[in-house]
C-alpha atoms as a PDB file:
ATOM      1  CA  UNK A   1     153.868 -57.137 131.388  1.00  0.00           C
ATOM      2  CA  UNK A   2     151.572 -58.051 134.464  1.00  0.00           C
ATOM      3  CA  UNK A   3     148.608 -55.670 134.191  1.00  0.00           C
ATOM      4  CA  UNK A   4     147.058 -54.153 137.378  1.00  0.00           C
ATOM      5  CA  UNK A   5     144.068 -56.856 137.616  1.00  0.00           C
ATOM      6  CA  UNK A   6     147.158 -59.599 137.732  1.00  0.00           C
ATOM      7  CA  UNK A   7     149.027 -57.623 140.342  1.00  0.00           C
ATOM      8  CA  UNK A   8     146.231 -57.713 142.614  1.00  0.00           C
ATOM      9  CA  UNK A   9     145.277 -61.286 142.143  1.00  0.00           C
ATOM     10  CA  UNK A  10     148.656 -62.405 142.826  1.00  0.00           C
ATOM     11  CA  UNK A  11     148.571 -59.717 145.917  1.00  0.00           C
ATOM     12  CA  UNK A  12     145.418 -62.777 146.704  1.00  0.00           C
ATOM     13  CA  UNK A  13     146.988 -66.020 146.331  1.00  0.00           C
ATOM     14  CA  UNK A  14     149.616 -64.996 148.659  1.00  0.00           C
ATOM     15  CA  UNK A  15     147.248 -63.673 151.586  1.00  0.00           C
ATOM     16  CA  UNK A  16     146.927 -66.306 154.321  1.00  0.00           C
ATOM     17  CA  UNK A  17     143.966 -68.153 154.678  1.00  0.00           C
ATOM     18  CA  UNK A  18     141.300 -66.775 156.102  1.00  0.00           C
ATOM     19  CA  UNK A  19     139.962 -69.896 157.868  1.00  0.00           C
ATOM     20  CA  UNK A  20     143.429 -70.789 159.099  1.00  0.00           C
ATOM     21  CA  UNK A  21     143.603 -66.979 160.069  1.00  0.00           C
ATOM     22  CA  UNK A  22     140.516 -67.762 162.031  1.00  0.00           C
ATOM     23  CA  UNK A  23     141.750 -70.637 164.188  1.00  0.00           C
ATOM     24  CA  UNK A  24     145.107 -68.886 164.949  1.00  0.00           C
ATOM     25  CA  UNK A  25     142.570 -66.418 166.664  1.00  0.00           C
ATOM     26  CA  UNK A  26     140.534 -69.054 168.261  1.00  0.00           C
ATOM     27  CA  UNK A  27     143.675 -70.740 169.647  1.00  0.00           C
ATOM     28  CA  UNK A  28     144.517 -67.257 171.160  1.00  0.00           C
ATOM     29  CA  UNK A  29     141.075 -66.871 172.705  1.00  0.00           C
ATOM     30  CA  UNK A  30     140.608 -70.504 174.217  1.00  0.00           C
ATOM     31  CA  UNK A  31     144.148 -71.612 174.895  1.00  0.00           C
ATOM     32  CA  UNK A  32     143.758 -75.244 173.446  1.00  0.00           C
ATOM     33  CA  UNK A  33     143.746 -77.187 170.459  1.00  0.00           C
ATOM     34  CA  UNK A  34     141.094 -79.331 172.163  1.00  0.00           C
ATOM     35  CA  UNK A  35     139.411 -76.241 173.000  1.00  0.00           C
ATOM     36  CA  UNK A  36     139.490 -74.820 169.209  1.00  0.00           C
ATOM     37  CA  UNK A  37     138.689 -78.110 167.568  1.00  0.00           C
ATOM     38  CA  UNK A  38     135.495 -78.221 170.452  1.00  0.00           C
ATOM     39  CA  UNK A  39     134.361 -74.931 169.403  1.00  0.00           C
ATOM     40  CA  UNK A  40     134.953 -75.142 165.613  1.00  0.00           C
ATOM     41  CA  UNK A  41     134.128 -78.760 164.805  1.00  0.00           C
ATOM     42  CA  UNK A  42     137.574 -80.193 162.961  1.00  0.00           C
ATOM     43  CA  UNK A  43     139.219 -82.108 164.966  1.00  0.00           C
ATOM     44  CA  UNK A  44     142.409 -81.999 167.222  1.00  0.00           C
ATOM     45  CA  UNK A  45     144.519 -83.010 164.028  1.00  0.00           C
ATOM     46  CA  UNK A  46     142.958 -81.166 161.688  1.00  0.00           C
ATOM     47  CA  UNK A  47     143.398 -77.704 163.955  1.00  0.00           C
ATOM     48  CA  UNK A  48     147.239 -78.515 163.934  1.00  0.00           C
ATOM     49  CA  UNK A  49     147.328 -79.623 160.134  1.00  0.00           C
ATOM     50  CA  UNK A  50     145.861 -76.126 159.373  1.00  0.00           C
ATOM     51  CA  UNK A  51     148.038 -74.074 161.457  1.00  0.00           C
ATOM     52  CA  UNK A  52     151.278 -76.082 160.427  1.00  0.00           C
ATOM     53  CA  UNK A  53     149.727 -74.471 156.513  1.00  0.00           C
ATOM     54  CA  UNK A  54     149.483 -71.417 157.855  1.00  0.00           C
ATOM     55  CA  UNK A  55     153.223 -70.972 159.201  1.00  0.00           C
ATOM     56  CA  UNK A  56     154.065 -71.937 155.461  1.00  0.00           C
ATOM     57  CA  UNK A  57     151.994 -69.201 154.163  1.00  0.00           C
ATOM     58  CA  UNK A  58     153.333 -66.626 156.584  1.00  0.00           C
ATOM     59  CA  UNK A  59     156.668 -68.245 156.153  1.00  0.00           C
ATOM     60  CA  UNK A  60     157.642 -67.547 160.434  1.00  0.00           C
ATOM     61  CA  UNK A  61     156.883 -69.931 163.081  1.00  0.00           C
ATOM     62  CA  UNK A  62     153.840 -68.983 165.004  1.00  0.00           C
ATOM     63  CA  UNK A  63     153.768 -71.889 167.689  1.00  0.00           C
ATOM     64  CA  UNK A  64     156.009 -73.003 169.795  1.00  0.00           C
ATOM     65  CA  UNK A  65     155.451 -76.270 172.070  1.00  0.00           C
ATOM     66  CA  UNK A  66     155.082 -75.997 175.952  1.00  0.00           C
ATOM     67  CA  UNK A  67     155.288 -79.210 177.324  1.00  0.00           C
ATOM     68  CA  UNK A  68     151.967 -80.895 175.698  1.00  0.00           C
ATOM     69  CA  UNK A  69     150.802 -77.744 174.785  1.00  0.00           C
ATOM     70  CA  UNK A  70     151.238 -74.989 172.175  1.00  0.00           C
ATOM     71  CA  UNK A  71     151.746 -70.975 172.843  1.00  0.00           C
ATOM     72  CA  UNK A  72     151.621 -68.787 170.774  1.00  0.00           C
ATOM     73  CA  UNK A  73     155.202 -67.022 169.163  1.00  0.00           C
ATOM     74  CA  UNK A  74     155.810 -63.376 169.070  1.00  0.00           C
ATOM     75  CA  UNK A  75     155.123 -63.675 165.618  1.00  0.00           C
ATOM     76  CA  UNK A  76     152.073 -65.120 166.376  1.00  0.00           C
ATOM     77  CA  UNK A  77     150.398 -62.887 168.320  1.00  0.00           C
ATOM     78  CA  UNK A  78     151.694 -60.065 166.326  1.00  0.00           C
ATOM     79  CA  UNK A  79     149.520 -62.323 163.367  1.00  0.00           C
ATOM     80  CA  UNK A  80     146.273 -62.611 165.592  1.00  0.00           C
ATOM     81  CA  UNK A  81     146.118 -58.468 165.874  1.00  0.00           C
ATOM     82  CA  UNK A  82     145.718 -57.921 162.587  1.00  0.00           C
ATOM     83  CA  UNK A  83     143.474 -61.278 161.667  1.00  0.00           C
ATOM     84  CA  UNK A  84     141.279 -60.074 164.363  1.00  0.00           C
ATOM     85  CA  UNK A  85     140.942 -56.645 162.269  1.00  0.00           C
ATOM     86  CA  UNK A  86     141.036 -58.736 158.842  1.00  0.00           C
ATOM     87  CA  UNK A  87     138.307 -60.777 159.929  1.00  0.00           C
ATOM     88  CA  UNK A  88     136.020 -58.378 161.375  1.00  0.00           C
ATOM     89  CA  UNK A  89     136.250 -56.450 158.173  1.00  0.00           C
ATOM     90  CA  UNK A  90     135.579 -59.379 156.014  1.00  0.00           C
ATOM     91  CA  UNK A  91     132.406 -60.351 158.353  1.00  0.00           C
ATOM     92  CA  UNK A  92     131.412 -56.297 158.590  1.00  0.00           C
ATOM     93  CA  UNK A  93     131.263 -56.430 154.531  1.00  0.00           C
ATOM     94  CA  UNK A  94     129.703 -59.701 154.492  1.00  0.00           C
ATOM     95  CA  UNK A  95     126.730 -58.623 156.629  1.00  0.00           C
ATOM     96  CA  UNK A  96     126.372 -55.601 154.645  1.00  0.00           C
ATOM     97  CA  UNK A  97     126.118 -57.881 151.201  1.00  0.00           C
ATOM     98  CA  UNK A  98     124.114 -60.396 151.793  1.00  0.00           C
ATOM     99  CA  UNK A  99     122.368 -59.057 155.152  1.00  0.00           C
ATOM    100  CA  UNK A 100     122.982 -60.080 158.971  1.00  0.00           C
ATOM    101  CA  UNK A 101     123.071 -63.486 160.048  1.00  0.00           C
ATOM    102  CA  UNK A 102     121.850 -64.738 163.063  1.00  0.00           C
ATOM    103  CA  UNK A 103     124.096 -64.814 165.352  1.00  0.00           C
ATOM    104  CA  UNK A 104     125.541 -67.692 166.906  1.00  0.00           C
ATOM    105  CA  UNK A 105     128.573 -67.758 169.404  1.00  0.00           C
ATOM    106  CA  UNK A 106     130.298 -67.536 172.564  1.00  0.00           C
ATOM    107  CA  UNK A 107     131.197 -63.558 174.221  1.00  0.00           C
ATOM    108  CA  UNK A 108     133.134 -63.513 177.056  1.00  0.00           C
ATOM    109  CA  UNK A 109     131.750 -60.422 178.696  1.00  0.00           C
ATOM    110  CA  UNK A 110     133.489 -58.714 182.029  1.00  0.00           C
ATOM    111  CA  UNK A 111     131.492 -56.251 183.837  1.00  0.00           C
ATOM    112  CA  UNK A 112     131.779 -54.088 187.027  1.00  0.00           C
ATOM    113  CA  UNK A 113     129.452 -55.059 190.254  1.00  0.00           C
ATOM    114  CA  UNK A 114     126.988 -52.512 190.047  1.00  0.00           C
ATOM    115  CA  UNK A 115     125.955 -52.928 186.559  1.00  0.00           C
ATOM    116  CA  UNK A 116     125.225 -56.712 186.351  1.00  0.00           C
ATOM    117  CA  UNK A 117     121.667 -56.291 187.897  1.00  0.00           C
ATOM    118  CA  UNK A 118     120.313 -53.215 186.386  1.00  0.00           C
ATOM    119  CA  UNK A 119     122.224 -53.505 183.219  1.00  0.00           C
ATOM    120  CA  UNK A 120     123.982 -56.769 182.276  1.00  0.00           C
ATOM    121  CA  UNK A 121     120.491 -59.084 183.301  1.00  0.00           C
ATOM    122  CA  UNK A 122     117.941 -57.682 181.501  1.00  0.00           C
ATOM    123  CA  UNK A 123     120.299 -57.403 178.596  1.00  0.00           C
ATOM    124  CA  UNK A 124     121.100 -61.620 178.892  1.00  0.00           C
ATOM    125  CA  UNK A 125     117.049 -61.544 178.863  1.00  0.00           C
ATOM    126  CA  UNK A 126     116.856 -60.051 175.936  1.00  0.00           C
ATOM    127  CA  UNK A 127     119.836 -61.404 174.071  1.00  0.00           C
ATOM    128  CA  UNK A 128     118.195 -64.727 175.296  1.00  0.00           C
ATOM    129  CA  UNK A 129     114.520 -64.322 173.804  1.00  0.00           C
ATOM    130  CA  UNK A 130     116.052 -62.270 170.395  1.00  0.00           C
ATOM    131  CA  UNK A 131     119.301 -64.453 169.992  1.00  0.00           C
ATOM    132  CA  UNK A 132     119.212 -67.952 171.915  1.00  0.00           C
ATOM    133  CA  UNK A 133     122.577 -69.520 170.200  1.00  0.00           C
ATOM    134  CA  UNK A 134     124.495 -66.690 171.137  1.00  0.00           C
ATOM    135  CA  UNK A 135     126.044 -67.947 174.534  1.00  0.00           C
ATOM    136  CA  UNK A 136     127.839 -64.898 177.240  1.00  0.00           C
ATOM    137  CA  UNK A 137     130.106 -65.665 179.942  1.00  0.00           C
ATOM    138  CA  UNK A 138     129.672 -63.129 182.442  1.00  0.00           C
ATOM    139  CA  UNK A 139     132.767 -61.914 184.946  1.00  0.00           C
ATOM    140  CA  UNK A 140     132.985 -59.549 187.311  1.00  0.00           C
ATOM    141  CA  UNK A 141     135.972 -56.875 187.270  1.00  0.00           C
ATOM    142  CA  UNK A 142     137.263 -53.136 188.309  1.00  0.00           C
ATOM    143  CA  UNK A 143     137.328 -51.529 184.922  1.00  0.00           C
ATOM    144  CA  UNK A 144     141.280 -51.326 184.969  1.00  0.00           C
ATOM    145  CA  UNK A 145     141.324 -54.947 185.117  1.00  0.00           C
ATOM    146  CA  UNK A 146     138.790 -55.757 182.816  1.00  0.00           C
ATOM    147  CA  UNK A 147     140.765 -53.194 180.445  1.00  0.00           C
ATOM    148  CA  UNK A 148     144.169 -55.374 180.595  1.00  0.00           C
ATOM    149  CA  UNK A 149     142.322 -58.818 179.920  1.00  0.00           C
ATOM    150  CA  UNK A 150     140.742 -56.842 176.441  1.00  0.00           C
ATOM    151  CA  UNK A 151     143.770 -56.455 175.779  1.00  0.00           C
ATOM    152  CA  UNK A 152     145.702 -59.964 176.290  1.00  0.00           C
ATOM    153  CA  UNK A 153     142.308 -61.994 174.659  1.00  0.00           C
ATOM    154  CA  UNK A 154     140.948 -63.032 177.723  1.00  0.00           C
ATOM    155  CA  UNK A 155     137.612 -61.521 177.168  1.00  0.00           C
ATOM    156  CA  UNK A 156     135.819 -60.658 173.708  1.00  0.00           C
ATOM    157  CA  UNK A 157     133.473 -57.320 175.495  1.00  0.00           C
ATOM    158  CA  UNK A 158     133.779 -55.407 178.587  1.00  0.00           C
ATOM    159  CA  UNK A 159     131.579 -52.684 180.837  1.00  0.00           C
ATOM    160  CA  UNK A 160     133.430 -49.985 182.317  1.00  0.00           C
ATOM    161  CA  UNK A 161     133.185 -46.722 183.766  1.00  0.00           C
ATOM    162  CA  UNK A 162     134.894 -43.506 184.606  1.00  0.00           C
ATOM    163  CA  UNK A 163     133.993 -40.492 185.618  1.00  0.00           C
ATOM    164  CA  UNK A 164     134.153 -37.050 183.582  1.00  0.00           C
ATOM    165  CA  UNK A 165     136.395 -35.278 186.461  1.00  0.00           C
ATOM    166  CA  UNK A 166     138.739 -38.872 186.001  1.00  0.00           C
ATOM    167  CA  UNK A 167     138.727 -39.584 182.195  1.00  0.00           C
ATOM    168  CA  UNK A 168     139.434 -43.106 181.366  1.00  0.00           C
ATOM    169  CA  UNK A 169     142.121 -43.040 178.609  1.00  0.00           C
ATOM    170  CA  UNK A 170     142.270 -46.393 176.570  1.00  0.00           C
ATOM    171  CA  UNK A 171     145.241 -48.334 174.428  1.00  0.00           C
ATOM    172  CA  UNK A 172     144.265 -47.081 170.786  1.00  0.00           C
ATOM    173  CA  UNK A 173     143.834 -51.258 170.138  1.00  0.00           C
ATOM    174  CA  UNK A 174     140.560 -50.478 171.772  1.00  0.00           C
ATOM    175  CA  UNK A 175     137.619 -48.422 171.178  1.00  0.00           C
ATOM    176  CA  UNK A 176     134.941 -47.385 173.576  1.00  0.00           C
ATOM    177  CA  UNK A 177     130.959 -46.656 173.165  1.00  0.00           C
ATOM    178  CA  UNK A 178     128.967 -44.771 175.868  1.00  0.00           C
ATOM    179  CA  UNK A 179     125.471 -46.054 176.859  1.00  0.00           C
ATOM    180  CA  UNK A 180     125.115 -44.244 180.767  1.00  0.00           C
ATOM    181  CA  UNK A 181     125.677 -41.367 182.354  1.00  0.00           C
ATOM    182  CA  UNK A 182     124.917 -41.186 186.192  1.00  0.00           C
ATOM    183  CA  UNK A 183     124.650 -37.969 189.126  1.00  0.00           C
ATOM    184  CA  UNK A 184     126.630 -38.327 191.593  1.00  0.00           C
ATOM    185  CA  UNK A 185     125.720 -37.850 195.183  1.00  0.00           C
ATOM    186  CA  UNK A 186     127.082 -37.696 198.617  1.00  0.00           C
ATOM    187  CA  UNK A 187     126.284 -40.164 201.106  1.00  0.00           C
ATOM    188  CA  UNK A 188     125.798 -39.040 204.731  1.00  0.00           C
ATOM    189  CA  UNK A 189     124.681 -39.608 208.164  1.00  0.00           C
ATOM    190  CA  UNK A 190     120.856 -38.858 208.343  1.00  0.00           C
ATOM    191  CA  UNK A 191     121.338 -36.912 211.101  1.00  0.00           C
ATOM    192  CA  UNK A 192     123.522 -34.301 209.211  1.00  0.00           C
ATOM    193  CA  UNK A 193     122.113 -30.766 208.850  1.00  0.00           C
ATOM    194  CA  UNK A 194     120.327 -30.327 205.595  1.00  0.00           C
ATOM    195  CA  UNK A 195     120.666 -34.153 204.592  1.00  0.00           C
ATOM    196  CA  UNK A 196     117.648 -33.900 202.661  1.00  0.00           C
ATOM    197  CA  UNK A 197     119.204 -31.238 200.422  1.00  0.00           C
ATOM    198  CA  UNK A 198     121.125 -30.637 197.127  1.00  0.00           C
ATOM    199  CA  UNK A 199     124.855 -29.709 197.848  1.00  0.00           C
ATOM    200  CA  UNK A 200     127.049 -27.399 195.880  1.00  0.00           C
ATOM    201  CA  UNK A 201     130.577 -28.557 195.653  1.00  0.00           C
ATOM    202  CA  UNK A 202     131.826 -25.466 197.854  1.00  0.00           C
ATOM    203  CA  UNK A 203     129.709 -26.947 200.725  1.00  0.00           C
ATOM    204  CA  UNK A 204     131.828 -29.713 200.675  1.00  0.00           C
ATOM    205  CA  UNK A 205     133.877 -28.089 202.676  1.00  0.00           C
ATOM    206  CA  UNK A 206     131.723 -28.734 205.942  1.00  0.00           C
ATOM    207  CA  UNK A 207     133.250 -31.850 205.706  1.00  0.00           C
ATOM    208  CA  UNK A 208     136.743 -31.227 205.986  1.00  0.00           C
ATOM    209  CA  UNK A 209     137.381 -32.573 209.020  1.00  0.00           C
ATOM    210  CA  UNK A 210     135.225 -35.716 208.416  1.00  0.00           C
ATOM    211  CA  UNK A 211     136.649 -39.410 207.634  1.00  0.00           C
ATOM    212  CA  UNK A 212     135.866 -40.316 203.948  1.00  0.00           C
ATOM    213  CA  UNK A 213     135.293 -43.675 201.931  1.00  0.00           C
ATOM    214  CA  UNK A 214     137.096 -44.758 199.310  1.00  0.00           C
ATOM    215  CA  UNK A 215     136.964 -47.807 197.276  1.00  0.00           C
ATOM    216  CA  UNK A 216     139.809 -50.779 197.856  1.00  0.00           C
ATOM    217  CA  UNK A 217     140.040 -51.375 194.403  1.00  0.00           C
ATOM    218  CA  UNK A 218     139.309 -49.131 192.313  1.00  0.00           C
ATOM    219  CA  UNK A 219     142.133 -45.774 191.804  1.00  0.00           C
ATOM    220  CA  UNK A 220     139.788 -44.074 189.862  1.00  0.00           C
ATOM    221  CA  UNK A 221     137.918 -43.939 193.004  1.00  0.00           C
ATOM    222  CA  UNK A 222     140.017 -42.125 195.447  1.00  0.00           C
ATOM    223  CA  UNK A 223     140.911 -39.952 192.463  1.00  0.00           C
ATOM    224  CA  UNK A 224     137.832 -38.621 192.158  1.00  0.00           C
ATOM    225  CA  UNK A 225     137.227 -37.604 195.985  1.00  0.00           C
ATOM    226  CA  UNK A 226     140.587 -36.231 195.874  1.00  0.00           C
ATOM    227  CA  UNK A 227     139.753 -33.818 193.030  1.00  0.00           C
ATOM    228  CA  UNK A 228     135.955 -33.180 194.101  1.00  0.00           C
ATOM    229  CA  UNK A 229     137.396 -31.651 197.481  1.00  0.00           C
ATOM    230  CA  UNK A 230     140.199 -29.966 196.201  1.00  0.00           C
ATOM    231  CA  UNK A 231     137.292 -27.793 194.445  1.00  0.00           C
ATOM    232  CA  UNK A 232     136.248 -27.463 197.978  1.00  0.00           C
ATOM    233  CA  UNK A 233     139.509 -25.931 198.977  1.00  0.00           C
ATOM    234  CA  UNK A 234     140.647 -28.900 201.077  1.00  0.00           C
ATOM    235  CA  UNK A 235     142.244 -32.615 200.984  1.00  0.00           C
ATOM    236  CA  UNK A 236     140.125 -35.339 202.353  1.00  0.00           C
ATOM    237  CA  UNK A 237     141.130 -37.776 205.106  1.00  0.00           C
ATOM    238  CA  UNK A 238     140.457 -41.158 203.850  1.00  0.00           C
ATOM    239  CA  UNK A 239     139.244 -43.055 207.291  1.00  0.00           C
ATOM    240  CA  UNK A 240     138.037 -46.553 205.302  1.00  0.00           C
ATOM    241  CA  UNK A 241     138.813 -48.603 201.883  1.00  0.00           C
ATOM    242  CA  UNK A 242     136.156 -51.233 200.610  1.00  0.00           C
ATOM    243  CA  UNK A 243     135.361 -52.830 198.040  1.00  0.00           C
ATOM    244  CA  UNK A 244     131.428 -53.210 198.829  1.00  0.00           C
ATOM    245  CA  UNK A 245     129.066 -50.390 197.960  1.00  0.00           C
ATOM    246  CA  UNK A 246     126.642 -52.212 200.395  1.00  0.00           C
ATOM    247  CA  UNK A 247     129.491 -52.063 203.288  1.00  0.00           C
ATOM    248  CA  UNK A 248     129.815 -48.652 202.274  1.00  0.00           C
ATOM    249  CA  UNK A 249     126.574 -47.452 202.582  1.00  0.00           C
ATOM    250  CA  UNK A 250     126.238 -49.288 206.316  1.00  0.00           C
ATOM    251  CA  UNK A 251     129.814 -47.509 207.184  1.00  0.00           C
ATOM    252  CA  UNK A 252     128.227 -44.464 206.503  1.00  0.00           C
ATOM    253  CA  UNK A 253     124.908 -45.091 208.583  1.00  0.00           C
ATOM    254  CA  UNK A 254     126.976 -45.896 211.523  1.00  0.00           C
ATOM    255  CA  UNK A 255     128.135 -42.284 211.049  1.00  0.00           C
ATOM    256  CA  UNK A 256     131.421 -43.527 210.572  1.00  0.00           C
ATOM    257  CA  UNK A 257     131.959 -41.545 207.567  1.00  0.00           C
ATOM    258  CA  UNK A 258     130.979 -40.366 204.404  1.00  0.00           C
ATOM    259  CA  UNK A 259     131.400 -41.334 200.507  1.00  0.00           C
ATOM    260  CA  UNK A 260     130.625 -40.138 197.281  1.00  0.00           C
ATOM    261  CA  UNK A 261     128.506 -42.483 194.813  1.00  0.00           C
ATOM    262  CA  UNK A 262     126.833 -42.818 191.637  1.00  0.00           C
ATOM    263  CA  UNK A 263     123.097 -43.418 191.441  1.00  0.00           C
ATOM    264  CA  UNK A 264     123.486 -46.697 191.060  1.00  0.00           C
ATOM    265  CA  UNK A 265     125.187 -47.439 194.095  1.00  0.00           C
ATOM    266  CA  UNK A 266     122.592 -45.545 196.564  1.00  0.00           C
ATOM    267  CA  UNK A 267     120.963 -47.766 199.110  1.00  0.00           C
ATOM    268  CA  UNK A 268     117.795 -45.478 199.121  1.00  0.00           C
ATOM    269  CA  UNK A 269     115.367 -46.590 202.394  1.00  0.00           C
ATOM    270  CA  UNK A 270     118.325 -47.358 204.039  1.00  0.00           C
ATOM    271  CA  UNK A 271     117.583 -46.084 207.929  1.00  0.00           C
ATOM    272  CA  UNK A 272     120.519 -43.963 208.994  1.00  0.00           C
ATOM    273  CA  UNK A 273     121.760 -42.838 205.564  1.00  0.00           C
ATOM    274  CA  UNK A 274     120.626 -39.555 203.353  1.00  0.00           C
ATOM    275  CA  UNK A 275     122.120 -38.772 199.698  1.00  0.00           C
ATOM    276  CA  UNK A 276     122.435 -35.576 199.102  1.00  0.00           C
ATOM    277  CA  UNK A 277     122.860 -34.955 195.023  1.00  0.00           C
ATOM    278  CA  UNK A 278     125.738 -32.917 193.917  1.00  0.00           C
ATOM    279  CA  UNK A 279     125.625 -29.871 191.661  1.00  0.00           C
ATOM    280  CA  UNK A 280     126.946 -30.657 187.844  1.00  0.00           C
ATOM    281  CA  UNK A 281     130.620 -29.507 188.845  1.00  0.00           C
ATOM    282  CA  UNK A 282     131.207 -32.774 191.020  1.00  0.00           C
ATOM    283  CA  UNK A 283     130.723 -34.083 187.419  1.00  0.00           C
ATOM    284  CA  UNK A 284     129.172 -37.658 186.392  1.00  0.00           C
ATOM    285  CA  UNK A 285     129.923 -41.388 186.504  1.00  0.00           C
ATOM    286  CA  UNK A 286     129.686 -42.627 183.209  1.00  0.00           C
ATOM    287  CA  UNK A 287     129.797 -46.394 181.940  1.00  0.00           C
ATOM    288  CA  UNK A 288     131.189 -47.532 179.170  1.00  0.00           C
ATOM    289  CA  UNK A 289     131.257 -50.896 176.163  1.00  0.00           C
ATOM    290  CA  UNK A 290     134.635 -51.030 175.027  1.00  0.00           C
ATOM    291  CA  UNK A 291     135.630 -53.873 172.646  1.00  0.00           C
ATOM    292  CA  UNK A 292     138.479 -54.283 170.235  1.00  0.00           C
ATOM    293  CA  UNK A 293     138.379 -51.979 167.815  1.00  0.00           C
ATOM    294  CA  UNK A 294     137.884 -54.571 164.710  1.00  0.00           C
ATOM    295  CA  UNK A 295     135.430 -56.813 166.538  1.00  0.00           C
ATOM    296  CA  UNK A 296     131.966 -54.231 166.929  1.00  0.00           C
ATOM    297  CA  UNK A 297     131.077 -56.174 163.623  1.00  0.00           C
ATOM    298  CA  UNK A 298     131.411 -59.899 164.736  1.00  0.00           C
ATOM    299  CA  UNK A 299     127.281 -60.587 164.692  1.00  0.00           C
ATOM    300  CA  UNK A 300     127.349 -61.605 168.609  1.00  0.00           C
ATOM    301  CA  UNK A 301     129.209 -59.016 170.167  1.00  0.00           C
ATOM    302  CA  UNK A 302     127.058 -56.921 168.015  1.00  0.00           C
ATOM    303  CA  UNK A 303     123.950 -58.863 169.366  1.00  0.00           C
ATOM    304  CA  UNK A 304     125.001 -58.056 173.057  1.00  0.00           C
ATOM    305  CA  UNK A 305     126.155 -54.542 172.938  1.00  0.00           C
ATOM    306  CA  UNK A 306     122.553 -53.974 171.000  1.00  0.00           C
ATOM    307  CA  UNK A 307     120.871 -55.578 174.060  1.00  0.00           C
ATOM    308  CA  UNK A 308     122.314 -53.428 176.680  1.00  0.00           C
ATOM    309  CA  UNK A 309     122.604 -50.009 175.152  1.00  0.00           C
ATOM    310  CA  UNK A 310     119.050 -49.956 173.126  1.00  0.00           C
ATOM    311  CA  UNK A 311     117.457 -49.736 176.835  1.00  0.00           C
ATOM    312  CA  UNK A 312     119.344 -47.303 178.533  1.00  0.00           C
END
């Protein structure tokens, strides 16, 4: 009779590797043997040695060849969703042993344009001073986008936003963590009546008639003015889509319009426009980490998300 202690020790020997686990992962993330046996020090050999073990041990093939290359089999990226979670847990407990590590990596990092100055840079400052041999690749995306490559493995951390009239709902592979929350205001000619003042949502209806400006990209966008004015009692005419707040804020100082924006993408001193802050039922832009929800743990995705929420 196999007591319970034997049960779970045999449960062991047949668990995959967790090194080979490890540069399954990487070969997701980076694309390339080359590129894994760069980043992990074996070399190209000993990358495809390892992986040819750890088909054994799973007993399915998790490679197939493409021309020179290898991708990745159903099976295998079936195996990389839960190593990512296996791994994560193994480094979470780790850290909590034996203490935190420094951290030392690469984080592929997507963000949306109006949060790489005020957010993303000071947080690389930091990061840089606190944690030099943690490297970040930075890339700009529209949230939805930058939501999609979390999901396929082409980036390791994301900033995103939504607003609390829009809610963003995410695949449950993901997990989110709030560090912002923004006003939202509505940008006008200067000229306009009152510019200098707070608006209610019902006054919103003065601008019925008026061309509005949505964003090119963005859905979330045009979502929002749709539902702000229907508050209002009223559908807005979208006159312009583009993608740049700047362009935005000039369309509207040529009186050519007028568009509603978060606090951080106000031109304030710019001649011609006024913002006018809405009342709390417009709601609030807020912006977003969102990571996979096994990888919070690994130390330099935990470096970086320190750096940019601790100062907001």
């Amino acid at each position: 009779m196999v007591d319970d202690a034997g049960v779970a020790v045999e449960a062991m020997r047949q668990l995959p590797d967790l090194g080979r686990l490890r540069l399954l992962v990487e070969l997701h993330r980076l694309g390339t043997m080359a590129a894994v046996a760069e980043g992990t020090g074996y070399g190209t050999s000993a990358v495809s040695k390892h992986l040819a073990v750890l088909e054994q041990e799973v007993g399915v093939p998790l490679l197939t060849p493409v021309g020179r290359r290898v991708r990745l089999t159903p099976a295998g990226e079936r195996l990389v969703e839960h190593a990512v979670g296996i791994l994560a847990a193994v480094e979470e407990a780790r850290a909590e042993l034996h203490g935190e590590a420094e951290p030392v990596g690469r984080v592929r990092l997507a963000t949306f344009f109006t949060a790489v100055e005020p957010v993303v840079l000071p947080a690389l400052s930091r990061l840089r001073r606190r944690h030099p041999r943690v490297e970040v690749e930075v890339n700009e995306h529209e949230p939805e986008h930058t939501v999609e490559l979390l999901r396929s493995g082409g980036i390791d951390l994301g900033v995103v936003y939504d607003y609390s009239r829009v809610p963003r709902t995410l695949p449950p592979e993901l997990s989110a963590r709030q560090f912002e929350e923004q006003p939202l205001y509505l940008a006008v000619p200067a000229d306009h009546p009152h510019a200098d003042r707070p608006i209610a949502v019902s006054g919103l209806a003065d601008f019925a008639t008026t061309g509005w400006i949505a964003n090119s990209r963005g859905t979330d966008d045009d979502e929002l003015v749709q539902r702000v004015c229907a508050f209002a009692g009223f559908a807005p005419r979208i006159a312009h889509r583009v993608d740049s707040l700047h362009l935005v804020n000039s369309l509207v100082g040529a009186g050519l319009g007028v568009a509603l924006l978060a606090e951080s993408g106000i031109e304030r001193g710019r001649r011609g426009v006024a913002f006018r802050v809405l009342d709390p039922l417009a709601g609030t832009r807020r912006s977003f980490l969102v990571a996979r929800a096994g990888q919070w743990s690994w130390p330099p995705i935990a470096a970086l998300a320190e750096m940019i929420t601790r100062a907001r």
